[in-house]
PDB file of N, CA and C in Angstrom:
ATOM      1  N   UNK A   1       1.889  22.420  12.727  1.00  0.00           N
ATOM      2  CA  UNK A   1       2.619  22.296  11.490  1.00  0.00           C
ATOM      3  C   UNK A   1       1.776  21.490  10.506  1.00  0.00           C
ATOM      4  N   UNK A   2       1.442  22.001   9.252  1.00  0.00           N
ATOM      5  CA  UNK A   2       0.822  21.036   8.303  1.00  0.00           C
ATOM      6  C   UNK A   2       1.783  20.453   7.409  1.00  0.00           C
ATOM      7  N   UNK A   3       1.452  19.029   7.242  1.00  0.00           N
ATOM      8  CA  UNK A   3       2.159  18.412   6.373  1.00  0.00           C
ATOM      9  C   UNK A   3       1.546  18.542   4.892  1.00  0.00           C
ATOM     10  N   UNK A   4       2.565  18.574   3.845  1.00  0.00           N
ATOM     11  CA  UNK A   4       2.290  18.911   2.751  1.00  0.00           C
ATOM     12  C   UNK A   4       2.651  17.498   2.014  1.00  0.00           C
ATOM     13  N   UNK A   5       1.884  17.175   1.164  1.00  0.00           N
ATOM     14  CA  UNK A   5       2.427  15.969   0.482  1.00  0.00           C
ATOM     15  C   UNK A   5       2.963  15.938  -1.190  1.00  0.00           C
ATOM     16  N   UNK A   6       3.824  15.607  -1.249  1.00  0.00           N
ATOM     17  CA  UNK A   6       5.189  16.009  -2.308  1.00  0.00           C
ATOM     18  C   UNK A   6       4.890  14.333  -2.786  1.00  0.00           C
ATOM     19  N   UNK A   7       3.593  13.689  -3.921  1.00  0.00           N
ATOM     20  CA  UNK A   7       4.416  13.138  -4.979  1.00  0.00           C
ATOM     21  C   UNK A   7       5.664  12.757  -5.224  1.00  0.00           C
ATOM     22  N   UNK A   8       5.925  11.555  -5.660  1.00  0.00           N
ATOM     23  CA  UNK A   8       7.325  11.224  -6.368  1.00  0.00           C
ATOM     24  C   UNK A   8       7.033  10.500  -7.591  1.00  0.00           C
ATOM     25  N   UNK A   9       5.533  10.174  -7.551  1.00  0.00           N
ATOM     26  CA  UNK A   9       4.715   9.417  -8.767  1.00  0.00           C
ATOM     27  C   UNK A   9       4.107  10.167  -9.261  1.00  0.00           C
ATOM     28  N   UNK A  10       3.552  10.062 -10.718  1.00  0.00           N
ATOM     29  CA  UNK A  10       2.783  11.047 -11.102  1.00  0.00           C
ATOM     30  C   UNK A  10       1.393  10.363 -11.754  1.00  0.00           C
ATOM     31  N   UNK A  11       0.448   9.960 -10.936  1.00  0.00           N
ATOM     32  CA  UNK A  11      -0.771   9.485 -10.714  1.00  0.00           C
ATOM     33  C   UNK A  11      -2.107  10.307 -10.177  1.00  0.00           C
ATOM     34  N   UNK A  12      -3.106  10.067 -11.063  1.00  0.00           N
ATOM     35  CA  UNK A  12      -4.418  10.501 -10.446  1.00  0.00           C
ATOM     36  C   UNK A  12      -5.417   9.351  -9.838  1.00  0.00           C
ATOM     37  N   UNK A  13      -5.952   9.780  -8.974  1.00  0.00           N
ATOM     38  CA  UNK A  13      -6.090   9.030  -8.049  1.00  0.00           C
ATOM     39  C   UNK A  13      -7.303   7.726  -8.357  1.00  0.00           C
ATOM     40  N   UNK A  14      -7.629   7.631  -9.796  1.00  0.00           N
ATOM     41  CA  UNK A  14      -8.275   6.081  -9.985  1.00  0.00           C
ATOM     42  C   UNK A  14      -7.399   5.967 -11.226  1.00  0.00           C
ATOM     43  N   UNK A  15      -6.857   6.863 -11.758  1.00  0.00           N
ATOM     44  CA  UNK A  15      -6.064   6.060 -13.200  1.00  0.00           C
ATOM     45  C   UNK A  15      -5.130   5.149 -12.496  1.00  0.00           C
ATOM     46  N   UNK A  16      -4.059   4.581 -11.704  1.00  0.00           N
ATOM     47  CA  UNK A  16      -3.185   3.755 -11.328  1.00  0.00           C
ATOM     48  C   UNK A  16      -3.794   2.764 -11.441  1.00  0.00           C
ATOM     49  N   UNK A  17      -5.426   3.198 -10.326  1.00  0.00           N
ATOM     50  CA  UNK A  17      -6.003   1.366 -10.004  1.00  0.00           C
ATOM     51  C   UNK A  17      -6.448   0.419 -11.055  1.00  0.00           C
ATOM     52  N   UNK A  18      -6.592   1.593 -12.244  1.00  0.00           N
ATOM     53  CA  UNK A  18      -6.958   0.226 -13.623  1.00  0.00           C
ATOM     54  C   UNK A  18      -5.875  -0.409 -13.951  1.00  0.00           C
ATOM     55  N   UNK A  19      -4.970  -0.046 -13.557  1.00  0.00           N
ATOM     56  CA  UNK A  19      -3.619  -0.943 -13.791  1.00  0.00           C
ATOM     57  C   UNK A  19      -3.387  -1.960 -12.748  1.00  0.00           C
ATOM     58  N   UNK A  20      -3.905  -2.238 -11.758  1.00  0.00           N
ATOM     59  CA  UNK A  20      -4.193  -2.714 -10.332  1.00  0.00           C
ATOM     60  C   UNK A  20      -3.966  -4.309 -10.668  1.00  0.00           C
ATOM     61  N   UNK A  21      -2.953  -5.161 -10.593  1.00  0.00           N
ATOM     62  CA  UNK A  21      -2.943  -6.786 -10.557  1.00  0.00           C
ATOM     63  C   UNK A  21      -4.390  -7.127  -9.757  1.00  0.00           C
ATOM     64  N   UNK A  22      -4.734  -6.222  -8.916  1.00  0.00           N
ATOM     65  CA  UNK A  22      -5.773  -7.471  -7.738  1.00  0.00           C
ATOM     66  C   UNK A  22      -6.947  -6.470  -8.611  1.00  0.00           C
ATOM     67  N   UNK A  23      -7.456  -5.725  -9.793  1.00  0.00           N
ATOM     68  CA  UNK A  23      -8.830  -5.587 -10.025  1.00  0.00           C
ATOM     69  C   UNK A  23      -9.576  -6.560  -9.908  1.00  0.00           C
ATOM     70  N   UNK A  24      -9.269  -7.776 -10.184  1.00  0.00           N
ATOM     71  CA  UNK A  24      -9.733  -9.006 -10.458  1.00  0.00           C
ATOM     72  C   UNK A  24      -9.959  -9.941  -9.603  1.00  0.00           C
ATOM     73  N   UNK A  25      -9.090 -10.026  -8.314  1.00  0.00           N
ATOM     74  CA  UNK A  25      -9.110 -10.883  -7.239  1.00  0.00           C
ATOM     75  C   UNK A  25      -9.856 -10.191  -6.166  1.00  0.00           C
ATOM     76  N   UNK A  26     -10.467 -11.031  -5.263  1.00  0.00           N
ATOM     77  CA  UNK A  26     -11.322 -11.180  -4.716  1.00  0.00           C
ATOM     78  C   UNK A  26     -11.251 -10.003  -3.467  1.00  0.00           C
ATOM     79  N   UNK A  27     -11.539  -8.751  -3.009  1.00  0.00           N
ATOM     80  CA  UNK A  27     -10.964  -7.731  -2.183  1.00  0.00           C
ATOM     81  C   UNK A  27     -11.108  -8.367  -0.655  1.00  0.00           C
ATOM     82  N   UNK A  28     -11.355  -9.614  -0.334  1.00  0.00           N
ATOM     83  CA  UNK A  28     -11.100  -9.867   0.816  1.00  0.00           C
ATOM     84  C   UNK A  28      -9.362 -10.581   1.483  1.00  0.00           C
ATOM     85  N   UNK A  29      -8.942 -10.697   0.471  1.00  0.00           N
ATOM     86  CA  UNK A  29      -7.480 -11.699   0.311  1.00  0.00           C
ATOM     87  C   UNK A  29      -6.738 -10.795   0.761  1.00  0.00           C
ATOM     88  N   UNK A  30      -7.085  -8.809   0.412  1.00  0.00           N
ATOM     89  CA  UNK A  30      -6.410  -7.857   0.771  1.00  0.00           C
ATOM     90  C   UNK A  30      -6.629  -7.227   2.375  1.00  0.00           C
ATOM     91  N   UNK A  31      -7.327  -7.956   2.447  1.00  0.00           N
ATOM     92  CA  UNK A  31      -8.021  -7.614   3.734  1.00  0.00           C
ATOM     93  C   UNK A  31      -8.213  -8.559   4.966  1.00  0.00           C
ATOM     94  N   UNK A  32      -7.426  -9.347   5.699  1.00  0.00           N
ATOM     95  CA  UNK A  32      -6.991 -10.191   6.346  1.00  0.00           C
ATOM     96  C   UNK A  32      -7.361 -10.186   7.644  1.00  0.00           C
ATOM     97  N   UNK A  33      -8.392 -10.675   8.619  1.00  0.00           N
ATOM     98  CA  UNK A  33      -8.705 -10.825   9.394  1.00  0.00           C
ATOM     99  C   UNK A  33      -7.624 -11.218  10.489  1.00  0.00           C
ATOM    100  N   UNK A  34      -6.798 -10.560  11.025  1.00  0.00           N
ATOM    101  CA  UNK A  34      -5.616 -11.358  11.855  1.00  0.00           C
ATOM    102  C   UNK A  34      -4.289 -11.242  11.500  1.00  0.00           C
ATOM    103  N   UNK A  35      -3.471 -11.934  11.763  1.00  0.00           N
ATOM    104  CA  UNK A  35      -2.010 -12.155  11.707  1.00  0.00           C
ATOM    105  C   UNK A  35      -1.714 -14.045  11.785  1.00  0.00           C
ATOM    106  N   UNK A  36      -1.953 -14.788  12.154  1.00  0.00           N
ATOM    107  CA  UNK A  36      -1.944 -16.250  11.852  1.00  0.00           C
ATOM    108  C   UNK A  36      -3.249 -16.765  11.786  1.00  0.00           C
ATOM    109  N   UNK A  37      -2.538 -17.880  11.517  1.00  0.00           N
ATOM    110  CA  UNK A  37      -3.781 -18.822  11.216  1.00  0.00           C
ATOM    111  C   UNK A  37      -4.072 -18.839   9.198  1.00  0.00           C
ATOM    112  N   UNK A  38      -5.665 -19.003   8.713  1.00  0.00           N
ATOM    113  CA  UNK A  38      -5.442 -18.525   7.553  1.00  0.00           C
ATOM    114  C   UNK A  38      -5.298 -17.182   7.288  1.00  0.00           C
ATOM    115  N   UNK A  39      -5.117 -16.592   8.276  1.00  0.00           N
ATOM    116  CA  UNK A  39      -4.684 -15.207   7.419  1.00  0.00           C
ATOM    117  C   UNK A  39      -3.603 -14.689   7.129  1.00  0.00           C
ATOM    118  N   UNK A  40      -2.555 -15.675   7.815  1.00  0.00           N
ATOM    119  CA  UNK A  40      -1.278 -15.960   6.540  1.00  0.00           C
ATOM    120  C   UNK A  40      -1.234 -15.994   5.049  1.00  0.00           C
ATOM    121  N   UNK A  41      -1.994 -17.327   4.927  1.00  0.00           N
ATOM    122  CA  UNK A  41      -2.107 -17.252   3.670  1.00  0.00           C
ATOM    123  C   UNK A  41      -2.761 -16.641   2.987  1.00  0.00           C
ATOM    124  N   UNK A  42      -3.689 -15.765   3.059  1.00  0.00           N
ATOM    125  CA  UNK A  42      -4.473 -14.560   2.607  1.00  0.00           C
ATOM    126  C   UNK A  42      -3.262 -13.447   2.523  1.00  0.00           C
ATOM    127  N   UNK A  43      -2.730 -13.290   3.529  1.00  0.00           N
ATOM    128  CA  UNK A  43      -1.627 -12.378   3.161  1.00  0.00           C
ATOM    129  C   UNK A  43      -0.561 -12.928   1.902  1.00  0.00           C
ATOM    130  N   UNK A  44       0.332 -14.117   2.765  1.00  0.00           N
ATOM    131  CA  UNK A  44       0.920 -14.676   1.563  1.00  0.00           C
ATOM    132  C   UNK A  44       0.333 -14.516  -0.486  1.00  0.00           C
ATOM    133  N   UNK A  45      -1.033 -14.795  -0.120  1.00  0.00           N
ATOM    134  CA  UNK A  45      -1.323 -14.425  -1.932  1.00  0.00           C
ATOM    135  C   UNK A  45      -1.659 -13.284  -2.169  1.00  0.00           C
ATOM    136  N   UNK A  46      -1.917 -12.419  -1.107  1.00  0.00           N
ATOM    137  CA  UNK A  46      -2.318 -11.028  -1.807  1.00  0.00           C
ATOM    138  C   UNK A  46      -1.001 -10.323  -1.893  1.00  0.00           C
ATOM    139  N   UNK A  47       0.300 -10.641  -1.620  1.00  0.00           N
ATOM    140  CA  UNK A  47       1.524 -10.304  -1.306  1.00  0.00           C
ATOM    141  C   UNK A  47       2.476 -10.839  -2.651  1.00  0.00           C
ATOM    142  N   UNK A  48       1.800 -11.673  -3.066  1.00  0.00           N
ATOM    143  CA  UNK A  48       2.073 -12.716  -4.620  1.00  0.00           C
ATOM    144  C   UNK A  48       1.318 -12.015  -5.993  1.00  0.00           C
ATOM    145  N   UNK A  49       0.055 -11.709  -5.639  1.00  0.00           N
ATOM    146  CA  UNK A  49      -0.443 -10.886  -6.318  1.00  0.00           C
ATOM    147  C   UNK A  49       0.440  -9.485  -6.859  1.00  0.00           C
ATOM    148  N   UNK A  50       0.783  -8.835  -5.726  1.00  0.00           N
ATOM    149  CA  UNK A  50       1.594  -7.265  -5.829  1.00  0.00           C
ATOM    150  C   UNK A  50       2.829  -7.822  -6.188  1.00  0.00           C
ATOM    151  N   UNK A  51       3.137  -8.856  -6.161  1.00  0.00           N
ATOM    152  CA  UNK A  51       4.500  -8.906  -6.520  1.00  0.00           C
ATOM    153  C   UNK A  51       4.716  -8.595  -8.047  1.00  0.00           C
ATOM    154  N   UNK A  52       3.478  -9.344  -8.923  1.00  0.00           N
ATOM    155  CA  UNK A  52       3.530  -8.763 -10.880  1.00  0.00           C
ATOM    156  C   UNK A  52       2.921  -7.760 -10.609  1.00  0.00           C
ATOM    157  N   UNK A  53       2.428  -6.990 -10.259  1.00  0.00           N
ATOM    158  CA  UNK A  53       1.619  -5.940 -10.048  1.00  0.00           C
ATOM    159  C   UNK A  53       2.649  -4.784 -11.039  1.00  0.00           C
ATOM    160  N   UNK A  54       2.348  -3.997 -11.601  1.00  0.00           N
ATOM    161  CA  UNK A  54       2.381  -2.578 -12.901  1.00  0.00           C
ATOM    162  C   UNK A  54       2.474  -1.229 -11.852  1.00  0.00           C
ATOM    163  N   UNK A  55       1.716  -1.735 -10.424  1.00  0.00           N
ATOM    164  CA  UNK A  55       1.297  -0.299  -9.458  1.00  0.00           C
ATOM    165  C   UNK A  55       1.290  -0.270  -8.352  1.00  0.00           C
ATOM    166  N   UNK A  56       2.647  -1.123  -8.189  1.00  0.00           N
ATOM    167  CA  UNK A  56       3.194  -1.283  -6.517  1.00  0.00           C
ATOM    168  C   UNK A  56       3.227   0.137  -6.141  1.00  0.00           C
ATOM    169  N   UNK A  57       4.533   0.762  -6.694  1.00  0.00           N
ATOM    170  CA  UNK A  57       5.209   1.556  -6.108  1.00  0.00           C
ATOM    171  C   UNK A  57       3.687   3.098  -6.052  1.00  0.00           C
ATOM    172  N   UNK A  58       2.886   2.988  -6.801  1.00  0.00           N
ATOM    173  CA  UNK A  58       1.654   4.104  -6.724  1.00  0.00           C
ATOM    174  C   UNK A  58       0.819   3.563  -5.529  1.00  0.00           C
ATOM    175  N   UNK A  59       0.683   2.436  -5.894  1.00  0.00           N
ATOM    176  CA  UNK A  59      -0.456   1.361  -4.556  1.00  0.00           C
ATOM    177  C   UNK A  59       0.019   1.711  -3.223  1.00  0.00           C
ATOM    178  N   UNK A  60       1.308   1.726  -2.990  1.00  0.00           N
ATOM    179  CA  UNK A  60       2.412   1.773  -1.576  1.00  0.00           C
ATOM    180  C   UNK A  60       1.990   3.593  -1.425  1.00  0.00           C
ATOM    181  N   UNK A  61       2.802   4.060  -2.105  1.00  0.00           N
ATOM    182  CA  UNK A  61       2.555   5.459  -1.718  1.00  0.00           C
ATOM    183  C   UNK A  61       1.128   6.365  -1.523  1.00  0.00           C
ATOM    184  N   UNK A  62       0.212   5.605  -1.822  1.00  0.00           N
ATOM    185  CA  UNK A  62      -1.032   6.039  -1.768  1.00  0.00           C
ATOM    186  C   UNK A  62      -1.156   5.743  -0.162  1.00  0.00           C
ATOM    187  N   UNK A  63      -1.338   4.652   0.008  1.00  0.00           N
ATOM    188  CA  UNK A  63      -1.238   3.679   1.426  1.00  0.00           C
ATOM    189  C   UNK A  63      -0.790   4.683   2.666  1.00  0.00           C
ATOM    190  N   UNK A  64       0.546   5.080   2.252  1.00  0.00           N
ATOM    191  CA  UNK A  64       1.594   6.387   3.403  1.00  0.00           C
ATOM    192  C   UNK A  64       0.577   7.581   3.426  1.00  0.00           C
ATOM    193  N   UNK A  65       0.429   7.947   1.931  1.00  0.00           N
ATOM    194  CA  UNK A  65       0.234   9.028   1.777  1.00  0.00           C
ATOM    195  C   UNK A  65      -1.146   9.278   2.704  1.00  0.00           C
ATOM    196  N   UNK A  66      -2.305   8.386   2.294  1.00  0.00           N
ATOM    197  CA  UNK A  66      -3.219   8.356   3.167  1.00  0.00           C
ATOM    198  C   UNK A  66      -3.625   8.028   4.028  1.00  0.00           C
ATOM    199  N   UNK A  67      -2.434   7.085   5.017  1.00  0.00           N
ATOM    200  CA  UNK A  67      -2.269   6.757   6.384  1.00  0.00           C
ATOM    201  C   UNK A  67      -3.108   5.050   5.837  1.00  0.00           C
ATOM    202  N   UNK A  68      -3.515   4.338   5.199  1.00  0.00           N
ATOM    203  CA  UNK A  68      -3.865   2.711   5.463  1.00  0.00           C
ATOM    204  C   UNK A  68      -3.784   2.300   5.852  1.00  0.00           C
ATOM    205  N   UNK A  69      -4.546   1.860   7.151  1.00  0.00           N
ATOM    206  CA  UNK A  69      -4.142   1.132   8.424  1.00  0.00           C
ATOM    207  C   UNK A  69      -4.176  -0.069   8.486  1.00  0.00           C
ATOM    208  N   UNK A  70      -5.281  -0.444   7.680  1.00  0.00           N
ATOM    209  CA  UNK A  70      -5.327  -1.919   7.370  1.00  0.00           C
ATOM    210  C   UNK A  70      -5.375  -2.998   5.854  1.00  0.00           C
ATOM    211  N   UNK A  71      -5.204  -3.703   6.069  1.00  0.00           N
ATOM    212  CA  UNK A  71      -5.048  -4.358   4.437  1.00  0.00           C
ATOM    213  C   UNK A  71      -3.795  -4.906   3.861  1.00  0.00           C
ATOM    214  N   UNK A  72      -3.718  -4.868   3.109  1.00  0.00           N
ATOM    215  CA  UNK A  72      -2.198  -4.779   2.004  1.00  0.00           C
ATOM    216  C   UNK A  72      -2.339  -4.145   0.853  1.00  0.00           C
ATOM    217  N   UNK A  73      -1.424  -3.006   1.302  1.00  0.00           N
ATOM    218  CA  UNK A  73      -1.041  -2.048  -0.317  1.00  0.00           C
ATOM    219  C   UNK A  73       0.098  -2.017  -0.535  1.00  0.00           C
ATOM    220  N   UNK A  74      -0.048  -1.978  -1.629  1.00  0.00           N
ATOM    221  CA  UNK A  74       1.607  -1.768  -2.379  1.00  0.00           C
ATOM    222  C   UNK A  74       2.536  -3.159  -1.803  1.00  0.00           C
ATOM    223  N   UNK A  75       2.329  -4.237  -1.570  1.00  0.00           N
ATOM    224  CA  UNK A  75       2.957  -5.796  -1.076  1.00  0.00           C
ATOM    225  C   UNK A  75       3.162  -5.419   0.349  1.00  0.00           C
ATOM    226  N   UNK A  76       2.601  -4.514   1.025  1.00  0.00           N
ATOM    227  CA  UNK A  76       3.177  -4.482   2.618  1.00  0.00           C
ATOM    228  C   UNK A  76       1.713  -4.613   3.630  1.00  0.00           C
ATOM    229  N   UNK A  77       1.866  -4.769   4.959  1.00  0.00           N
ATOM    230  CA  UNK A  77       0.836  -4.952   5.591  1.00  0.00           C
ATOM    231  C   UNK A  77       0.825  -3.933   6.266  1.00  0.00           C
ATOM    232  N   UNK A  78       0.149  -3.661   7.703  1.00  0.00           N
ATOM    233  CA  UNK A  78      -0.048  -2.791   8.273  1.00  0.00           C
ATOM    234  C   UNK A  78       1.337  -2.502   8.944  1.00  0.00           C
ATOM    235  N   UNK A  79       2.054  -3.575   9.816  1.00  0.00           N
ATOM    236  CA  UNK A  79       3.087  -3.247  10.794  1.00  0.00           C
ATOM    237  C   UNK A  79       4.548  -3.033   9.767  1.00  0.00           C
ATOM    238  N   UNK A  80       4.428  -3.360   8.623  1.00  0.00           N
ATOM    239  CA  UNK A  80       5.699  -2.997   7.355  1.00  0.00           C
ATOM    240  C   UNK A  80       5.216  -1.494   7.424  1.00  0.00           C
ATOM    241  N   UNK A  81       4.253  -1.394   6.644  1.00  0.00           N
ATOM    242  CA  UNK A  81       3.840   0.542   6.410  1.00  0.00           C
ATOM    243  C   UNK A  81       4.027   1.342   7.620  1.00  0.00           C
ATOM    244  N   UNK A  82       3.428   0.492   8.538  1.00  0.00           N
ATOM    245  CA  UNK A  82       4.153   2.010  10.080  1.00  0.00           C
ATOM    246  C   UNK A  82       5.172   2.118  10.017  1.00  0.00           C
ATOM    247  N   UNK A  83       5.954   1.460   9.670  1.00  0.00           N
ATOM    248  CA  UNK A  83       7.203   1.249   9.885  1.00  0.00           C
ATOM    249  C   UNK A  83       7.928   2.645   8.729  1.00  0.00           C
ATOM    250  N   UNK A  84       7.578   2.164   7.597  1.00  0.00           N
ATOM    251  CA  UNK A  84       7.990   3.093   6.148  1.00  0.00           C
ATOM    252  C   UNK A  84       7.636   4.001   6.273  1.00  0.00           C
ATOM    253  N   UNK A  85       5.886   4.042   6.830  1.00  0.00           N
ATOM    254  CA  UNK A  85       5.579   5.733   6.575  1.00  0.00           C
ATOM    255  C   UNK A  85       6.312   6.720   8.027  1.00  0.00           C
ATOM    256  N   UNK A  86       6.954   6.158   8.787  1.00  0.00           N
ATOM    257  CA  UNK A  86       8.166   7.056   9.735  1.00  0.00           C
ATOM    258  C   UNK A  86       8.662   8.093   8.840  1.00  0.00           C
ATOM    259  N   UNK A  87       9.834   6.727   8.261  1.00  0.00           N
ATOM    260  CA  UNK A  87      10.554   7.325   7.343  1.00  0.00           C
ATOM    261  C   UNK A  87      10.004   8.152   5.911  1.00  0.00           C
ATOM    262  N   UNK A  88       8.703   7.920   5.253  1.00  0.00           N
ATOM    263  CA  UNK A  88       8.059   8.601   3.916  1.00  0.00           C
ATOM    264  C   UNK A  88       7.947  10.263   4.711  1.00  0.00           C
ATOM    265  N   UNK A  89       7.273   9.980   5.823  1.00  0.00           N
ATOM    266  CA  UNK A  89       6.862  11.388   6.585  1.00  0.00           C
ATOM    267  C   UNK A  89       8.507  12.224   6.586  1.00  0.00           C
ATOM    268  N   UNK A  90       9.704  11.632   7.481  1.00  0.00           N
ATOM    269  CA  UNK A  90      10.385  12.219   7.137  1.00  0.00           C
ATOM    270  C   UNK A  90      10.943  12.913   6.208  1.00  0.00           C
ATOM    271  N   UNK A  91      10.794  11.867   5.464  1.00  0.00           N
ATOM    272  CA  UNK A  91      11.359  12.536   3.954  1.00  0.00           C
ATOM    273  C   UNK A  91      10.461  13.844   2.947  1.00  0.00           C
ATOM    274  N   UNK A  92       9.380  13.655   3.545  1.00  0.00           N
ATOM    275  CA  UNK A  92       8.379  14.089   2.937  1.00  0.00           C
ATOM    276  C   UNK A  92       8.135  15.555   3.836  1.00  0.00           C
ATOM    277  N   UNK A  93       8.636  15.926   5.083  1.00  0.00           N
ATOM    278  CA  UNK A  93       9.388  16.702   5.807  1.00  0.00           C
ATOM    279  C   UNK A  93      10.573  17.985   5.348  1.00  0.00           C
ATOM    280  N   UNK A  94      11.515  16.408   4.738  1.00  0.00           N
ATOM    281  CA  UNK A  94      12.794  17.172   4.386  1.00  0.00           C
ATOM    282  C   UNK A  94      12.629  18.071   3.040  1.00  0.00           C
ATOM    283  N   UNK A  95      11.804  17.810   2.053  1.00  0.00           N
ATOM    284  CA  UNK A  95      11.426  17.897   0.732  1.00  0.00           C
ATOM    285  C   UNK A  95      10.849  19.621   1.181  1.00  0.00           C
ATOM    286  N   UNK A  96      10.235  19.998   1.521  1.00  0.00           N
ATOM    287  CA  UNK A  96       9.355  21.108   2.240  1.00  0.00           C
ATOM    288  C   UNK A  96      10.339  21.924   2.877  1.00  0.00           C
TER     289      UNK A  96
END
């Protein structure tokens, strides 16, 4: 069965990121070596960052859409997004 991917945003795929809160911050803060220790707080601010962010909801769905295994997109980490992209796949299923 191929999955087809059904948009709900209407983005090309570098116009969103100039709108991107973290163009500017440092791409390792998004990228977190671990789960405690400092990479709490690496999460914690890159999670602060997306919070004013203009391109959550494009940042997030990019993330599902292209499986992101690691990092933080769209304010979520890896074990939040497995979690969502269950349910995005489903839905993204039902749409088809």
């Amino acid at each position: 069965m191929a999955l087809t991917w059904i948009r709900s945003h209407d983005w090309d795929y570098d116009d969103w990121r100039e709108f991107s809160a973290c163009n500017d911050a440092d791409p390792e803060i998004f990228f977190p070596i671990g789960t405690t220790g400092p990479a709490l707080d690496q999460i914690e601010t890159a999670k602060r960052i997306c919070e004013v962010c203009a391109v959550t909801g494009e940042c997030l769905e990019f993330a599902l859409a292209t499986n992101q295994e690691s990092g933080i997109w769209g304010g979520t980490i890896e074990e939040e997004r497995r979690k969502l992209r269950k349910t995005w796949l489903n839905n993204q299923r039902a749409v088809v």
